[in-house]
Protein backbone atom coordinates (compact mmCIF):
# COMPACT_ATOMS: atom_id res chain seq x y z
CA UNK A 1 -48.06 -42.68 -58.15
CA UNK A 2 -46.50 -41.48 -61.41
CA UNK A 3 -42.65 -41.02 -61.30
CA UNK A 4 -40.79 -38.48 -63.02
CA UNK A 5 -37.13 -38.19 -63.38
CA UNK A 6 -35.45 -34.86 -64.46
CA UNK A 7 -32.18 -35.75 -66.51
CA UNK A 8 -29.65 -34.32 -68.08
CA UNK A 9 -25.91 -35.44 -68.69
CA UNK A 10 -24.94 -31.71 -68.04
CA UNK A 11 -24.50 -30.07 -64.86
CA UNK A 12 -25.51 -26.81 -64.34
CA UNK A 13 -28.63 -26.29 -66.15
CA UNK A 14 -30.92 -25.99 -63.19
CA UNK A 15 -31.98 -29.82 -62.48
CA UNK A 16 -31.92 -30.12 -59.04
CA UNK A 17 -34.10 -26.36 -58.38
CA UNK A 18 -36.66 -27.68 -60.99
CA UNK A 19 -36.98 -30.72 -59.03
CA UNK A 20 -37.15 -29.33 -55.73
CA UNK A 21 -39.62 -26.14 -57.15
CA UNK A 22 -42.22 -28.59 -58.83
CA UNK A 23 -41.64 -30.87 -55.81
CA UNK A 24 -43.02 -28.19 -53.69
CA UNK A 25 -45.34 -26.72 -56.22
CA UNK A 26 -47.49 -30.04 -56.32
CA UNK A 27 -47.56 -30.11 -52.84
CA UNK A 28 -49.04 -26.48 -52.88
CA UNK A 29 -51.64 -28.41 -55.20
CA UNK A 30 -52.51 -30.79 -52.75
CA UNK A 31 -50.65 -33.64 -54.23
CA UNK A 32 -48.49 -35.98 -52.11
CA UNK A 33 -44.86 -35.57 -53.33
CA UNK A 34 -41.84 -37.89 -52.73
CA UNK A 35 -38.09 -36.52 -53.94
CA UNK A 36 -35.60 -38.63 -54.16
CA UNK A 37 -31.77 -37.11 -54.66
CA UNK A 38 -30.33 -39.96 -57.02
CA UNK A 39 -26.92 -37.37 -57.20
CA UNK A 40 -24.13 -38.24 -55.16
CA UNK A 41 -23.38 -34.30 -54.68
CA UNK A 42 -26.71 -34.61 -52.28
CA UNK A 43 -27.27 -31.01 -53.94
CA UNK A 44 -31.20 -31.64 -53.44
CA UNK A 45 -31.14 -33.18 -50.21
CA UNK A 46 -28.68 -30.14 -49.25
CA UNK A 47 -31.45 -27.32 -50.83
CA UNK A 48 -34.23 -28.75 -48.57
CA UNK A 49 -32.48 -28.42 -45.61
CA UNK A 50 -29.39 -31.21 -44.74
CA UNK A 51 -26.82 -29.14 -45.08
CA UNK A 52 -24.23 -31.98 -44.27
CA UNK A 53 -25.57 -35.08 -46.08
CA UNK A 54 -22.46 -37.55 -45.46
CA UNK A 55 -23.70 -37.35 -41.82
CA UNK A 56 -27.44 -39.09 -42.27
CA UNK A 57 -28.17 -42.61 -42.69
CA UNK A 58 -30.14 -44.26 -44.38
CA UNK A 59 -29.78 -42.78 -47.68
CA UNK A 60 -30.94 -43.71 -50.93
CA UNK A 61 -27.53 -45.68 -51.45
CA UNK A 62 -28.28 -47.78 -48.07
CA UNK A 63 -31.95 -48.30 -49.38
CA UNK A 64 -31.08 -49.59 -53.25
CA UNK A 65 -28.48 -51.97 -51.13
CA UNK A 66 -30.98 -53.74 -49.29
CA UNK A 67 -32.98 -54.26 -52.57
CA UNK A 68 -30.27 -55.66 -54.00
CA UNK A 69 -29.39 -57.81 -51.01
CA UNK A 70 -33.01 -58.61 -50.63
CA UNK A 71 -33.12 -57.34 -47.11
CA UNK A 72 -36.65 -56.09 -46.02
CA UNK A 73 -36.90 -52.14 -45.56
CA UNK A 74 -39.38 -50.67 -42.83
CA UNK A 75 -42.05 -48.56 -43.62
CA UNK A 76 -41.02 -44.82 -43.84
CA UNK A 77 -37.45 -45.80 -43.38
CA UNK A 78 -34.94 -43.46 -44.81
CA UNK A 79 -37.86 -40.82 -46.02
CA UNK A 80 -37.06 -37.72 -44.43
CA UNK A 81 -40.08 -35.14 -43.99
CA UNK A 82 -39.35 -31.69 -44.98
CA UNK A 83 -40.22 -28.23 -44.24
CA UNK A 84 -41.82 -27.48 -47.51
CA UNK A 85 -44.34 -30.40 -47.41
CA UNK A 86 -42.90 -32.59 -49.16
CA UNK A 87 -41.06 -36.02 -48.28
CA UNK A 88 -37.26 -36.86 -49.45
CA UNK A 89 -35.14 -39.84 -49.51
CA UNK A 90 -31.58 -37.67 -49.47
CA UNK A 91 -28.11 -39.17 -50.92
CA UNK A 92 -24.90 -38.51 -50.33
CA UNK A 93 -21.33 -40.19 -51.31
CA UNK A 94 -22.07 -43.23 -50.48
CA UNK A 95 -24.28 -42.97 -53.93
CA UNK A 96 -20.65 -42.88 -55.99
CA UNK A 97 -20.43 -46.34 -54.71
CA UNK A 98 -23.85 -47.80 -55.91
CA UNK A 99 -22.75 -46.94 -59.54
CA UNK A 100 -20.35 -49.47 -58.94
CA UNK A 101 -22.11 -51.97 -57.38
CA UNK A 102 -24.95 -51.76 -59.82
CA UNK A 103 -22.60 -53.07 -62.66
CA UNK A 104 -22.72 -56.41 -61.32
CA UNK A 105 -25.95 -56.94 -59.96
CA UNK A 106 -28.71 -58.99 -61.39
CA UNK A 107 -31.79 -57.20 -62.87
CA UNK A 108 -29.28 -53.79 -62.19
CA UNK A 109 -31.43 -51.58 -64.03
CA UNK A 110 -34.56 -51.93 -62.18
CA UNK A 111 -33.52 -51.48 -58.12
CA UNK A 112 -34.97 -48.13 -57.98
CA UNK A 113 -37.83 -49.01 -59.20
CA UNK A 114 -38.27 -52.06 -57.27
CA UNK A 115 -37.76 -49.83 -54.18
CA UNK A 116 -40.25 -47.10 -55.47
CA UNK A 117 -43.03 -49.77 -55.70
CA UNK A 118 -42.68 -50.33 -52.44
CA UNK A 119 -44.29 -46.83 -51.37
CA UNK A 120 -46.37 -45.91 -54.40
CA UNK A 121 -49.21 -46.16 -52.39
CA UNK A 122 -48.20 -43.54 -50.41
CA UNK A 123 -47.74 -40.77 -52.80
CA UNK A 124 -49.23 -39.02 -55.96
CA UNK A 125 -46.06 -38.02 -57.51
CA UNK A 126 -42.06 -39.25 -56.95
CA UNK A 127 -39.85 -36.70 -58.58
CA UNK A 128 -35.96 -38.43 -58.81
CA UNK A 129 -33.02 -35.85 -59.49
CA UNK A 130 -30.78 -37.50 -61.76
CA UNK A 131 -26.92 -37.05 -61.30
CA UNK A 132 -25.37 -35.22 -64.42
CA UNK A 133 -24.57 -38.51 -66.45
CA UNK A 134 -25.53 -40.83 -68.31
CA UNK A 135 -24.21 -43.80 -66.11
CA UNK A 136 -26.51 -46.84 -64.24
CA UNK A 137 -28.24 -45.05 -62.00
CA UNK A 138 -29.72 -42.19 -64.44
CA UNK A 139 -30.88 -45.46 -66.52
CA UNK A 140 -32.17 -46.93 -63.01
CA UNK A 141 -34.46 -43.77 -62.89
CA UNK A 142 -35.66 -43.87 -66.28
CA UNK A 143 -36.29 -46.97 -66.06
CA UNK A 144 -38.52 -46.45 -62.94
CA UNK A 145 -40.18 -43.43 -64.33
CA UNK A 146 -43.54 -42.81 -65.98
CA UNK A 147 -41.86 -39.73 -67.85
CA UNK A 148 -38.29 -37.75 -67.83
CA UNK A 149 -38.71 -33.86 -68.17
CA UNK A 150 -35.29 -32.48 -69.96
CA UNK A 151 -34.15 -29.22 -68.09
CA UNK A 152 -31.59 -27.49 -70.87
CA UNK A 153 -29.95 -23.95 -70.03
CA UNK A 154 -30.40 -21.74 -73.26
CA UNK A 155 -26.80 -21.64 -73.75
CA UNK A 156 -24.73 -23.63 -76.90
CA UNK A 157 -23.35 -26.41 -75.12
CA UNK A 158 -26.33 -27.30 -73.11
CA UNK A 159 -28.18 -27.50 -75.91
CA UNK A 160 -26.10 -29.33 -78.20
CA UNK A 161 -26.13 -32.21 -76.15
CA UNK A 162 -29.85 -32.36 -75.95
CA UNK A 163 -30.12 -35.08 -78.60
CA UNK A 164 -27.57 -37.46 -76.92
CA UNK A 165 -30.18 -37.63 -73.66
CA UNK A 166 -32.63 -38.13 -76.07
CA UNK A 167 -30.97 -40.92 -77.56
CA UNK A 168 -30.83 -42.76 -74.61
CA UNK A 169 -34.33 -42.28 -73.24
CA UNK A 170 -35.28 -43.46 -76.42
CA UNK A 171 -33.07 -46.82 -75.74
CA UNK A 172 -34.60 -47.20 -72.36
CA UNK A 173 -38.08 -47.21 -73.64
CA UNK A 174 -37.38 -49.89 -76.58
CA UNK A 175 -35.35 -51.83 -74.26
CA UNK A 176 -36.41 -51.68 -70.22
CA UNK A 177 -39.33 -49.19 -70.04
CA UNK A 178 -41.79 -49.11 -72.53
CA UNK A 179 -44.47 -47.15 -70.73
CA UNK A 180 -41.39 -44.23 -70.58
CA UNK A 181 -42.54 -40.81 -72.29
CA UNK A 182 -41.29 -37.45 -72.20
CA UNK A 183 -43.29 -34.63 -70.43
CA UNK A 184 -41.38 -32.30 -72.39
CA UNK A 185 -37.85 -30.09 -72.77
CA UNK A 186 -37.78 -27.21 -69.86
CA UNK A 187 -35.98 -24.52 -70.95
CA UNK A 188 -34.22 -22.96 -68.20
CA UNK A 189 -31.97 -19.08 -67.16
CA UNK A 190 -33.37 -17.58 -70.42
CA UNK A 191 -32.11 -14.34 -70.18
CA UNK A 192 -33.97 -12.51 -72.79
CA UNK A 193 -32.24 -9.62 -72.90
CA UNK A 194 -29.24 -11.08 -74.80
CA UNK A 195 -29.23 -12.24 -78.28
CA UNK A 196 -27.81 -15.60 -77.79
CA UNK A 197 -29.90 -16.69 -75.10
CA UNK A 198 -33.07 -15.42 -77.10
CA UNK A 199 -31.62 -17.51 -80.76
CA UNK A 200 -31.21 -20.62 -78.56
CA UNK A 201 -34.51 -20.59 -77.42
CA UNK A 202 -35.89 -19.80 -81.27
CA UNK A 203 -33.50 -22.92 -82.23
CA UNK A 204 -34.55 -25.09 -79.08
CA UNK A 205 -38.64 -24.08 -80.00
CA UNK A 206 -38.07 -25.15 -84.03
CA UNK A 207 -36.31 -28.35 -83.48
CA UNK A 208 -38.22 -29.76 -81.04
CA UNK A 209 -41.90 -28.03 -81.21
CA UNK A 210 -44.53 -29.78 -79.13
CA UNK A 211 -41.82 -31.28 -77.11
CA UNK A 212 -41.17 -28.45 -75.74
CA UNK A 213 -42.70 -26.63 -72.11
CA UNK A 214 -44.55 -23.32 -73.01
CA UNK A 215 -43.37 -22.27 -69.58
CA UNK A 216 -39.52 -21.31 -69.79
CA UNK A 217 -37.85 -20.35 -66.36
CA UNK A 218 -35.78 -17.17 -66.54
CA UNK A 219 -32.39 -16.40 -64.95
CA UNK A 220 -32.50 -14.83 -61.63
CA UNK A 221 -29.74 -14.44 -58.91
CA UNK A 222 -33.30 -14.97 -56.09
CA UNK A 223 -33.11 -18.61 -57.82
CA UNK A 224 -29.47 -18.82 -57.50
CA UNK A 225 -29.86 -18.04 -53.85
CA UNK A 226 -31.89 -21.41 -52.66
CA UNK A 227 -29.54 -23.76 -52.34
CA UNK A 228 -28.17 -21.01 -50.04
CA UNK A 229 -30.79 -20.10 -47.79
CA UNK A 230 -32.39 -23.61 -47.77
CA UNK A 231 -35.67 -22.64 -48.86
CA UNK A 232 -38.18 -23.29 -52.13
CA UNK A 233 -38.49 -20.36 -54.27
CA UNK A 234 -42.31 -19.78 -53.24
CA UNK A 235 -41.13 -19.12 -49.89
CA UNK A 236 -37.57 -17.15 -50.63
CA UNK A 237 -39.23 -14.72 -53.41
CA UNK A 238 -43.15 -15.72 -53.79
CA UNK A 239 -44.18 -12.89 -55.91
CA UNK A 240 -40.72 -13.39 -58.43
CA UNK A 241 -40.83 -14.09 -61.84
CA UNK A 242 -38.80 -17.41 -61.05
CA UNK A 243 -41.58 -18.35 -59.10
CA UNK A 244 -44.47 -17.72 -61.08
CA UNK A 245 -43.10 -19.72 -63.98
CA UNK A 246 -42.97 -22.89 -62.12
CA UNK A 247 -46.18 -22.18 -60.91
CA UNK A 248 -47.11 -22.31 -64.65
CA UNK A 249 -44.71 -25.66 -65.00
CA UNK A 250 -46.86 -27.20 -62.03
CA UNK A 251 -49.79 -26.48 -64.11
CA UNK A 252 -48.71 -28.01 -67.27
CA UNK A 253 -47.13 -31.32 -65.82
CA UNK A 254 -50.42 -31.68 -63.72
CA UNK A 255 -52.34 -31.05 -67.17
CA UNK A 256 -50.21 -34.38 -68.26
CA UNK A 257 -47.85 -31.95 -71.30
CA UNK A 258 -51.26 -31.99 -72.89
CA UNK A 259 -48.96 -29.46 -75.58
CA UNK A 260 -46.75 -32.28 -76.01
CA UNK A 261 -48.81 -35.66 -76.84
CA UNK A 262 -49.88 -35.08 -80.30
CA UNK A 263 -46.11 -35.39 -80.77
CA UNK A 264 -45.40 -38.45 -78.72
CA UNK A 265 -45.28 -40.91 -81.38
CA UNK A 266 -42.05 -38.61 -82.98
CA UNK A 267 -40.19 -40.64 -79.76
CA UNK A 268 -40.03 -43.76 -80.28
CA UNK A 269 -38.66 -43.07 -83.99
């Protein structure tokens, strides 16, 4: 199973579609997917179909406490099985809690993974939607992942604090995870019909080069919609633009960010 975690310290830059859309796109592959909604907000688990998440049980909180407890956890228990085809282990609020408890736990950084291991043989692919921080349980995902893919909006302040993330996947891999890598930057609501959009892109593409996804997602109010109507963008506008370009993101992170590796080594600098 290889695990990727999409992260970002900022909200708003279109994490939590990216994860659900390439969730599902894999699936369309033929790959067995497992999401799991590290966010407290439960904005995933809400987008594929909960659309009150404080009412389930378990939840990824109520799974991560019984690793850290050392209590044993059934087989399939707290995976929910979704309409799209793939599987999710939903959060909720009782997540804001685990932050704290995490602080004083032994070997804190590595529950998640130590949970994940327990159904790798199950899947091809876990995706984990980070919460917009930088706190312990973003560091619990990278730590768990194989790579982190780096959704940024093409706006200024997005952008500008690309190279703090970076920073600290960079930490990770030196000091928990050193099999971490980065599948590459995702550029996100380009709106190429404005200037700014279309310079932060140019400055994004410079910077970062083979780092970055060839595929760039563009804005769309059809995206904006899922959350809404509880459905993946394939099925709410299949023949969009929106869709089509994570078609083409399924493609490259199944090709491994072959665009990306001769650049690798520029990481762990």
């Amino acid at each position: 199973m290889k695990t990727i975690a999409l992260a970002n310290q900022k909200g708003g830059v279109g994490k939590t579609t990216t994860a659900a859309s390439l969730g599902v796109g894999l699936s369309r592959q033929g790959k067995k997917v497992l999401l799991i909604d590290a966010d407290a907000q439960g904005n995933l688990t809400q987008m594929l179909g909960w659309a009150q998440p404080d009412e389930l049980s378990p939840t990824l909180a109520d799974l991560m406490g019984k690793i850290i407890t050392d209590k044993p956890i059934a087989p399939g228990e707290g995976i929910l099985e979704t309409d799209e085809g793939v599987h999710l282990v939903p959060a909720n609020i009782d997540l804001s809690a685990m932050e704290v408890t995490l602080v004083n736990t032994m070997s804190r950084e590595t529950v998640l993974k130590q949970f994940l291991s327990s159904v790798s043989d199950r899947y091809d692919y876990a995706i984990i939607d980070c919460m917009p921080s930088l706190g312990m349980l973003t560091i619990n995902a990278l730590t768990a992942a194989d790579s982190v893919i780096i959704p940024v909006q093409a706006q200024y302040l997005p952008a500008k604090g690309l190279e703090q993330l970076l920073k600290t996947v960079a930490r990770v891999k030196r000091q928990l995870n050193p099999r971490l890598e980065i599948d590459g930057i995702l550029l996100t609501m380009v709106d190429e019909r404005t200037r700014l959009s279309k310079g932060i892109v140019d400055l994004i593409r410079r910077t970062y080069g083979g780092r970055v996804f060839a595929t760039q997602i563009p804005r769309s109010v059809r995206a904006a919609e899922i959350s809404v109507e509880e459905k993946s963008i394939y099925d709410l506008d299949r023949n969009g633009k929106v869709a089509a370009a994570y078609e083409n993101l399924t493609k490259e992170v199944l090709n491994g960010g072959k665009q990306i590796r001769k650049h690798r080594s520029d990481f762990a600098r």
